[in-house]
C-alpha atoms as a PDB file:
ATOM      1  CA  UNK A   1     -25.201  -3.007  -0.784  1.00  0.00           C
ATOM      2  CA  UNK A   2     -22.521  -5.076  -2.530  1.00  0.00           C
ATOM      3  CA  UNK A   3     -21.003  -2.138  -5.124  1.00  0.00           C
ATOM      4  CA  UNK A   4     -21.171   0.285  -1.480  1.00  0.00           C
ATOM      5  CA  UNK A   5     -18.807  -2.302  -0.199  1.00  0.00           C
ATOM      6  CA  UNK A   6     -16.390  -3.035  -3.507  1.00  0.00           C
ATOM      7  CA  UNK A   7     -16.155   1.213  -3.145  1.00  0.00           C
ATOM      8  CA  UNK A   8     -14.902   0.838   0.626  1.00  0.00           C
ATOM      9  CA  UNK A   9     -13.209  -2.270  -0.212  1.00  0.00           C
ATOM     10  CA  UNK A  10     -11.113  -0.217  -2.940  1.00  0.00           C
ATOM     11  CA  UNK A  11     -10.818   2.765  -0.801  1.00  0.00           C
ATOM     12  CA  UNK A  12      -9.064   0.805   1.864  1.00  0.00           C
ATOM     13  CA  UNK A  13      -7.483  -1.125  -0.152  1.00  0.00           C
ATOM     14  CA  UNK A  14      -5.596   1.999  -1.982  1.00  0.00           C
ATOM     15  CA  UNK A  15      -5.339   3.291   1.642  1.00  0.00           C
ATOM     16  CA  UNK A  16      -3.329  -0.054   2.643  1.00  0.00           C
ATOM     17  CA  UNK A  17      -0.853   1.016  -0.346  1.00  0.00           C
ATOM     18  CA  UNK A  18       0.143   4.494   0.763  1.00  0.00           C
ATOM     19  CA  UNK A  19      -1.205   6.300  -1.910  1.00  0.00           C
ATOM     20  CA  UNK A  20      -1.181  10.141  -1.227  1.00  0.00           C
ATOM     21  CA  UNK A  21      -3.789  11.707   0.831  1.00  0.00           C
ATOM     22  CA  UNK A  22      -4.392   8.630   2.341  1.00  0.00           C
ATOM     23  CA  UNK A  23      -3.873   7.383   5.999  1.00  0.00           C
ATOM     24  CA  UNK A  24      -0.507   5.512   5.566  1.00  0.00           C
ATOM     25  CA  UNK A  25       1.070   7.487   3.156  1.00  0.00           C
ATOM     26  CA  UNK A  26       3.134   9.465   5.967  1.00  0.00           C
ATOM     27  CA  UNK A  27       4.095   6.479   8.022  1.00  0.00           C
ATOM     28  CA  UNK A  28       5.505   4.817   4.824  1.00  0.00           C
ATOM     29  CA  UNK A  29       7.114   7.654   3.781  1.00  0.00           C
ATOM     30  CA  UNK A  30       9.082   8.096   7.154  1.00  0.00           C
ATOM     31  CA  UNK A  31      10.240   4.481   7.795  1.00  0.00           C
ATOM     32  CA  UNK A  32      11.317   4.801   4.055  1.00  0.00           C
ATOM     33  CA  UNK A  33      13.237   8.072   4.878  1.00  0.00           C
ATOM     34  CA  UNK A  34      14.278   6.698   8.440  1.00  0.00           C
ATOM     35  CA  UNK A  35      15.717   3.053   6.709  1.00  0.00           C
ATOM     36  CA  UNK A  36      17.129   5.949   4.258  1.00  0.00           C
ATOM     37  CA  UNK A  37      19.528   7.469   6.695  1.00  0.00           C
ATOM     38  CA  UNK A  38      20.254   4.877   8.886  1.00  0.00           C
ATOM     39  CA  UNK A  39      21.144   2.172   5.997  1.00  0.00           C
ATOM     40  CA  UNK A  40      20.644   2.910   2.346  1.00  0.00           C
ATOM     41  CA  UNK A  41      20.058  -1.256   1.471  1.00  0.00           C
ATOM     42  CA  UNK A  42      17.623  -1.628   4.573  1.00  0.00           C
ATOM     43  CA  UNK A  43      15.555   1.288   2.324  1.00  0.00           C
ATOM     44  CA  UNK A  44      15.719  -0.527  -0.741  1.00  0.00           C
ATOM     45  CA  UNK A  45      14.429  -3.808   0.772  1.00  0.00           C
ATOM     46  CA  UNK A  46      11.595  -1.799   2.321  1.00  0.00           C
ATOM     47  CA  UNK A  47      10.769  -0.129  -0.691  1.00  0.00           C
ATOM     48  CA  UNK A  48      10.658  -3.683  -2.168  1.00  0.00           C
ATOM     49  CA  UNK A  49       8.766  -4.576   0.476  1.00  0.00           C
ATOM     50  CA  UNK A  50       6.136  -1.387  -0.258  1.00  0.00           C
ATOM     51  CA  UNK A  51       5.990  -2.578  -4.004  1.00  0.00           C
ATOM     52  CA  UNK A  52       4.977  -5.994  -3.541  1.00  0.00           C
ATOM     53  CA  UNK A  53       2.399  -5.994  -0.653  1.00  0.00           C
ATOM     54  CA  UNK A  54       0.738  -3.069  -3.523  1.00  0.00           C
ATOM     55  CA  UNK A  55       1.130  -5.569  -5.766  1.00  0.00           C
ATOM     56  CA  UNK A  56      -0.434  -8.077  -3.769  1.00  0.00           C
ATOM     57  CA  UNK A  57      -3.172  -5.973  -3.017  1.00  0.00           C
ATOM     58  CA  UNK A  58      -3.916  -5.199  -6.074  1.00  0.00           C
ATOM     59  CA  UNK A  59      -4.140  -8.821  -7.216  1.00  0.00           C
ATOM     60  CA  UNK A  60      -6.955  -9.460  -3.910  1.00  0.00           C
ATOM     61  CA  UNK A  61      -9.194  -6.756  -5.366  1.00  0.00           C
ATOM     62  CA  UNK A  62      -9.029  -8.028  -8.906  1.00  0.00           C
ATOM     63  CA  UNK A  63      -9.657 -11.655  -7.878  1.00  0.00           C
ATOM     64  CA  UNK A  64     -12.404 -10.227  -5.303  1.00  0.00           C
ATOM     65  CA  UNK A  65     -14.350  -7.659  -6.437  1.00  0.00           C
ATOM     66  CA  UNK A  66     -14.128  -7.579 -10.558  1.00  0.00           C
ATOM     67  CA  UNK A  67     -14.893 -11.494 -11.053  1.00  0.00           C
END
């Protein structure tokens, strides 16, 4: 039961950072593009945004599932 959870732990997980193929790749892509037009910097600190919450993510499944 455990390694069928770490598997939809992971798979949400990668969900939550937008990869591809995945549920929230479009609707990060479009507030990206969206910020984009209305005000470059507003895209850059989103995109900053994007990159650390993946970041952080990645850290919880490390410290969760692999120890």
């Amino acid at each position: 039961m455990a390694p069928n959870l770490a598997v939809v732990f992971m798979i949400t997980t990668l969900a939550s950072l937008g990869l591809p193929l995945l549920n929230n790749f479009v609707g990060e892509y479009l507030v990206l593009q969206g910020a984009a037009l209305a005000n470059f910097w507003w895209a850059v600190f989103a995109a900053l945004g994007v990159i650390l919450s993946a970041c952080y993510l990645l850290w919880l499944y490390q410290r969760d599932v692999l120890r």
